[in-house]
N, C-alpha and C. Protein backbone atom coordinates (compact mmCIF):
# COMPACT_ATOMS: atom_id res chain seq x y z
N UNK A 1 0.82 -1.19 0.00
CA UNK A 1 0.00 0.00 0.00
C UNK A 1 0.86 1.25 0.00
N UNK A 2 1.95 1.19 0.70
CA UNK A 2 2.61 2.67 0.82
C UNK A 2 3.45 2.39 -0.58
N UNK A 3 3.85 1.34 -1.04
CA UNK A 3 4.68 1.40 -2.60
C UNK A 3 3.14 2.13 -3.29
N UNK A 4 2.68 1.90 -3.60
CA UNK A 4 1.44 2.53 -4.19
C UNK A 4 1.03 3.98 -4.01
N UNK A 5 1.25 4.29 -2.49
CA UNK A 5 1.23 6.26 -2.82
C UNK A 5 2.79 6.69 -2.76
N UNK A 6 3.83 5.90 -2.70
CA UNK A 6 5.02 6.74 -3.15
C UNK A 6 4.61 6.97 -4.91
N UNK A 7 4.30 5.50 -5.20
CA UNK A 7 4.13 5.73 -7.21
C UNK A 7 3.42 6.73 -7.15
N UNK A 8 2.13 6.97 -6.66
CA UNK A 8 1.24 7.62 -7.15
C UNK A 8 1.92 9.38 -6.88
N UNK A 9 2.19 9.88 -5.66
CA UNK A 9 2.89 10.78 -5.46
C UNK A 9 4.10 11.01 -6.42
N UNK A 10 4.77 10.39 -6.68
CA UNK A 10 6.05 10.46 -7.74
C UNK A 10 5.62 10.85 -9.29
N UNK A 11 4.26 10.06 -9.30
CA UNK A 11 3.98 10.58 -10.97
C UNK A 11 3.26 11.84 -10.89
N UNK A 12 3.92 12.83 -9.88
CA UNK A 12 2.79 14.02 -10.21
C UNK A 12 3.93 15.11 -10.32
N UNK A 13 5.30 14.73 -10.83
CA UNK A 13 6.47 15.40 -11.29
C UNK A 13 7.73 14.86 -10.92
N UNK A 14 8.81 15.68 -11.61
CA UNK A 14 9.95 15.40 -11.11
C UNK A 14 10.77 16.41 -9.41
N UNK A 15 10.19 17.02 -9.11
CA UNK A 15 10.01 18.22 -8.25
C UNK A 15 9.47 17.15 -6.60
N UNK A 16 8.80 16.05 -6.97
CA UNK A 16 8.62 15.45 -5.35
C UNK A 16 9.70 14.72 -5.17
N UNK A 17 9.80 15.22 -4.17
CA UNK A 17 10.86 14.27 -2.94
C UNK A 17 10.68 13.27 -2.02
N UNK A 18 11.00 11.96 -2.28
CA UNK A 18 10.74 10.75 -1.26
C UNK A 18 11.87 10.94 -0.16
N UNK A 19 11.24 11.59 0.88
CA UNK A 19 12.78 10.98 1.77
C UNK A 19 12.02 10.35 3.11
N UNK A 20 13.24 9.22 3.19
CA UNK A 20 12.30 8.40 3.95
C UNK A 20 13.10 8.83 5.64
N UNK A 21 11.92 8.34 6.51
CA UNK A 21 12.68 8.62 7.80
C UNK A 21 12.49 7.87 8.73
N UNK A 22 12.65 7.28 10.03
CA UNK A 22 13.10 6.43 10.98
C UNK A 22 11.48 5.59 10.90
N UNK A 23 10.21 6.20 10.98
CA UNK A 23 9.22 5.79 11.40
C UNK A 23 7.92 5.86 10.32
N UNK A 24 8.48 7.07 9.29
CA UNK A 24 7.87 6.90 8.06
C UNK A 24 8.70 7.51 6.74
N UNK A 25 7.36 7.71 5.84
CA UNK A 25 7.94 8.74 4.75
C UNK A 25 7.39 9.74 4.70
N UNK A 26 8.62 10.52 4.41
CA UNK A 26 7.81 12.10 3.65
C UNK A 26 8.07 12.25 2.45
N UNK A 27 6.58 12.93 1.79
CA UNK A 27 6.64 13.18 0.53
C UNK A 27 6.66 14.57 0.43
N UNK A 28 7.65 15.13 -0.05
CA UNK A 28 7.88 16.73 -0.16
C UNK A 28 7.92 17.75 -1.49
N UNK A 29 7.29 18.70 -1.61
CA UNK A 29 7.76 19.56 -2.55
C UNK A 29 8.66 20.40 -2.18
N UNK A 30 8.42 21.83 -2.34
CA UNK A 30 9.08 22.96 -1.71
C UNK A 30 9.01 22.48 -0.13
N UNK A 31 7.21 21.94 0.33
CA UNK A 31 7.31 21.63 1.98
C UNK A 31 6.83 20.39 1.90
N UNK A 32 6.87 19.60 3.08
CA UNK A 32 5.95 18.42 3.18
C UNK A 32 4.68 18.77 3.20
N UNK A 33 3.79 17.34 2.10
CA UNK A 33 2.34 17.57 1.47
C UNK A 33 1.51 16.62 2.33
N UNK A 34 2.89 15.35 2.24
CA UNK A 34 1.98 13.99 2.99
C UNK A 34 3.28 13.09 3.49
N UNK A 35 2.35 12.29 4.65
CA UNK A 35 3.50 11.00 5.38
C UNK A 35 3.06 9.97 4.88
N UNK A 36 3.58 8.67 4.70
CA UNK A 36 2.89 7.65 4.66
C UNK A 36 3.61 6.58 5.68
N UNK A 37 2.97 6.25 6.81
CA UNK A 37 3.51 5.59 7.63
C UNK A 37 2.71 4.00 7.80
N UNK A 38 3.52 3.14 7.85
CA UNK A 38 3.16 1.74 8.28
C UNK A 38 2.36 1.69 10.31
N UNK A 39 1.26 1.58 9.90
CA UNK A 39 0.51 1.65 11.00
C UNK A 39 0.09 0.50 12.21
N UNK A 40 -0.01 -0.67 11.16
CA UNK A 40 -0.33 -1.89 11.57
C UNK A 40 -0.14 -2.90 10.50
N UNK A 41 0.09 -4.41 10.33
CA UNK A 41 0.58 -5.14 9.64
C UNK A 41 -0.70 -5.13 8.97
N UNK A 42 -1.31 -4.70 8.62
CA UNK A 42 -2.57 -4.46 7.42
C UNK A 42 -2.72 -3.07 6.75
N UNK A 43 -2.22 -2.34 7.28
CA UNK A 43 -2.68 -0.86 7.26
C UNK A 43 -1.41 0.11 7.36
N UNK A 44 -1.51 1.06 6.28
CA UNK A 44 -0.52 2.06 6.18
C UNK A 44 -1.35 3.75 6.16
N UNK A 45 -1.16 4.36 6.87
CA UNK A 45 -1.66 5.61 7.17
C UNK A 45 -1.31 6.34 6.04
N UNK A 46 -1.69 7.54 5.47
CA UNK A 46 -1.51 8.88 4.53
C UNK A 46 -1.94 9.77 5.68
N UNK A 47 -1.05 10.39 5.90
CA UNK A 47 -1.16 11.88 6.43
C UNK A 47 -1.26 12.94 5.20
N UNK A 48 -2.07 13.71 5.62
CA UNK A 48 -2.06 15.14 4.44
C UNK A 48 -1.72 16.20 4.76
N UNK A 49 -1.69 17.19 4.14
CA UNK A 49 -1.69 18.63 4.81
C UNK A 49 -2.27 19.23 4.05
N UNK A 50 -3.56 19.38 4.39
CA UNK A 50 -4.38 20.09 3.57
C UNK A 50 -5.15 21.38 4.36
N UNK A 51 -5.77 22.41 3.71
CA UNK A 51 -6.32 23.85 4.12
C UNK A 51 -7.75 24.19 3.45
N UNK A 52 -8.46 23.87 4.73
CA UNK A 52 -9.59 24.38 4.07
C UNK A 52 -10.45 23.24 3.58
N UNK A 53 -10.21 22.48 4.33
CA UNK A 53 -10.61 20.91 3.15
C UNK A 53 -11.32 20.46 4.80
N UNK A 54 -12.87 20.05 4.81
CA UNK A 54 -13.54 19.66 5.89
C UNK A 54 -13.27 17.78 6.00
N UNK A 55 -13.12 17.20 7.23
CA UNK A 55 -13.27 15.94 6.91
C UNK A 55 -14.55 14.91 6.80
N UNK A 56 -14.07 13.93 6.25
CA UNK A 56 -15.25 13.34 5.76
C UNK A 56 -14.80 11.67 6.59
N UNK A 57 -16.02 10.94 6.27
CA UNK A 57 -15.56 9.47 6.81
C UNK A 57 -14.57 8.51 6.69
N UNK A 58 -14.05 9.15 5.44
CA UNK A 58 -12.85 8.20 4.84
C UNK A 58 -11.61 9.29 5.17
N UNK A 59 -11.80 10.77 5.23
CA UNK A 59 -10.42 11.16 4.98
C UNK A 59 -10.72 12.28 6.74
N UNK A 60 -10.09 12.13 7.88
CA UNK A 60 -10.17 12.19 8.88
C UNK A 60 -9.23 13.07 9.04
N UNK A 61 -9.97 14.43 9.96
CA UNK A 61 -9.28 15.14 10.17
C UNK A 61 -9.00 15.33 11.52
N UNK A 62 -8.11 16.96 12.36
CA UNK A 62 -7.88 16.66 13.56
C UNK A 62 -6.26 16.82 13.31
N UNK A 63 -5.45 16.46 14.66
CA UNK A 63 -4.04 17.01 14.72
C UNK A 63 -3.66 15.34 14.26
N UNK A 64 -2.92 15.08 13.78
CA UNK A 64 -2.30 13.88 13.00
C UNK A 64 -1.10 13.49 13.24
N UNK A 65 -0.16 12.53 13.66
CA UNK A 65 1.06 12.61 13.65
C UNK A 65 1.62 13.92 14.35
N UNK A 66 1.69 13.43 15.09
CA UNK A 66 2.05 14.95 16.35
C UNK A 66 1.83 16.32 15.63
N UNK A 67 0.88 16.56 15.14
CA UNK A 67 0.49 18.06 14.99
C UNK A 67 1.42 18.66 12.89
N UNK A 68 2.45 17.42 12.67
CA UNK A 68 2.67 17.56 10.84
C UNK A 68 1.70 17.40 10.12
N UNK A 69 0.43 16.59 9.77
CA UNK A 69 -0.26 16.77 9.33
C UNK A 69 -2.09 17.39 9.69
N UNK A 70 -2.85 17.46 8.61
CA UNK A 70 -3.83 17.91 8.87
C UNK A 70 -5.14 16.73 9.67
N UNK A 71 -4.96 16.25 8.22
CA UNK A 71 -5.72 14.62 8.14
C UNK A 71 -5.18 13.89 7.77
N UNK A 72 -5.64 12.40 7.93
CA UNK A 72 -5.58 11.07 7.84
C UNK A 72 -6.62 10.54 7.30
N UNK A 73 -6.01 9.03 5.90
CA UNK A 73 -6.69 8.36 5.66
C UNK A 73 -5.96 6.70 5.56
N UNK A 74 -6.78 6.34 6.06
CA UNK A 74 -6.33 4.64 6.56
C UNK A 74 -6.45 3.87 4.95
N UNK A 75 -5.40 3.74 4.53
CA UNK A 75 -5.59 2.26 3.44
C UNK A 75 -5.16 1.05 3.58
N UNK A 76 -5.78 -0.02 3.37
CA UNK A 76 -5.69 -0.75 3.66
C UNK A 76 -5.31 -1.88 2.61
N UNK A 77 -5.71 -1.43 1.76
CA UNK A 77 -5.04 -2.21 -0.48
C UNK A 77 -4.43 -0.97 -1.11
N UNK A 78 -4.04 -2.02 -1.89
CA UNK A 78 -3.40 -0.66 -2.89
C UNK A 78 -4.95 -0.14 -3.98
N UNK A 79 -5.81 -0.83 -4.04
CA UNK A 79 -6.63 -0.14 -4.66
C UNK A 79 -7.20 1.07 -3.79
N UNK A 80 -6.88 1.18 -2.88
CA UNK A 80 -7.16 2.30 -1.72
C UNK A 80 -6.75 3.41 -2.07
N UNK A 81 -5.66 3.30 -2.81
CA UNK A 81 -5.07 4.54 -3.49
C UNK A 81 -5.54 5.33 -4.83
N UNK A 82 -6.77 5.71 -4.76
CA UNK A 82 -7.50 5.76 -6.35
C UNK A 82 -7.86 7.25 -6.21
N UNK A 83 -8.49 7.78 -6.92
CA UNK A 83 -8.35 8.89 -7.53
C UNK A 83 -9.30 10.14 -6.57
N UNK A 84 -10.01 9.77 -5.17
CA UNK A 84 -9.80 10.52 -4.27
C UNK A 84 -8.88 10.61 -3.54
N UNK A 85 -8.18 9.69 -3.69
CA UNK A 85 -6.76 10.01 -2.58
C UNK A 85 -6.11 11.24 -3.11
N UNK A 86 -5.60 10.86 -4.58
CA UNK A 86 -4.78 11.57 -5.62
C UNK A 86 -5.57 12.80 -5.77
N UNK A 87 -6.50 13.09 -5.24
CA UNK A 87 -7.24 14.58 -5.57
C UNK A 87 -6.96 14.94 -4.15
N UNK A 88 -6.90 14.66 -3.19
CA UNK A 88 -6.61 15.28 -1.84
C UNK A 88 -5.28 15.79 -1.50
């Protein structure tokens, strides 16, 4: 699941940055956009950082990952990664 939003994050230029770190990843432009952290042996978290964006049942908002991101959305397949993720 997280090979699946690094791809998906990566094909949206040459300008994102994978750098990975002790407990997850960050995906960066100019700033970090999103984390994707291994949560549980089923489940890999997406953190976002988004503004202005209300949450909904699937994409959960609130302080996230000690206060770096906005919201959270739990995937659990790689089909999880589809084209609301990629719009958030």
């Amino acid at each position: 699941m997280g090979v699946a939003v690094i791809e998906k994050a990566s094909s949206f230029g040459p300008d994102v940055e994978v750098a990975p770190k002790k407990a997850y990843v960050s995906l960066r432009r100019k700033k970090q956009f999103a984390i994707v952290q291994a949560s549980t042996k089923d489940r890999v978290d997406l953190g976002l950082n988004l503004k202005d964006v209300d949450p909904t049942e699937r994409l959960e908002g609130g302080n996230v990952f000690s206060g770096m991101c906005s919201h959270r959305v739990r995937l659990s397949a790689p089909q999880d990664v589809d084209e609301q993720v990629q719009d958030w």
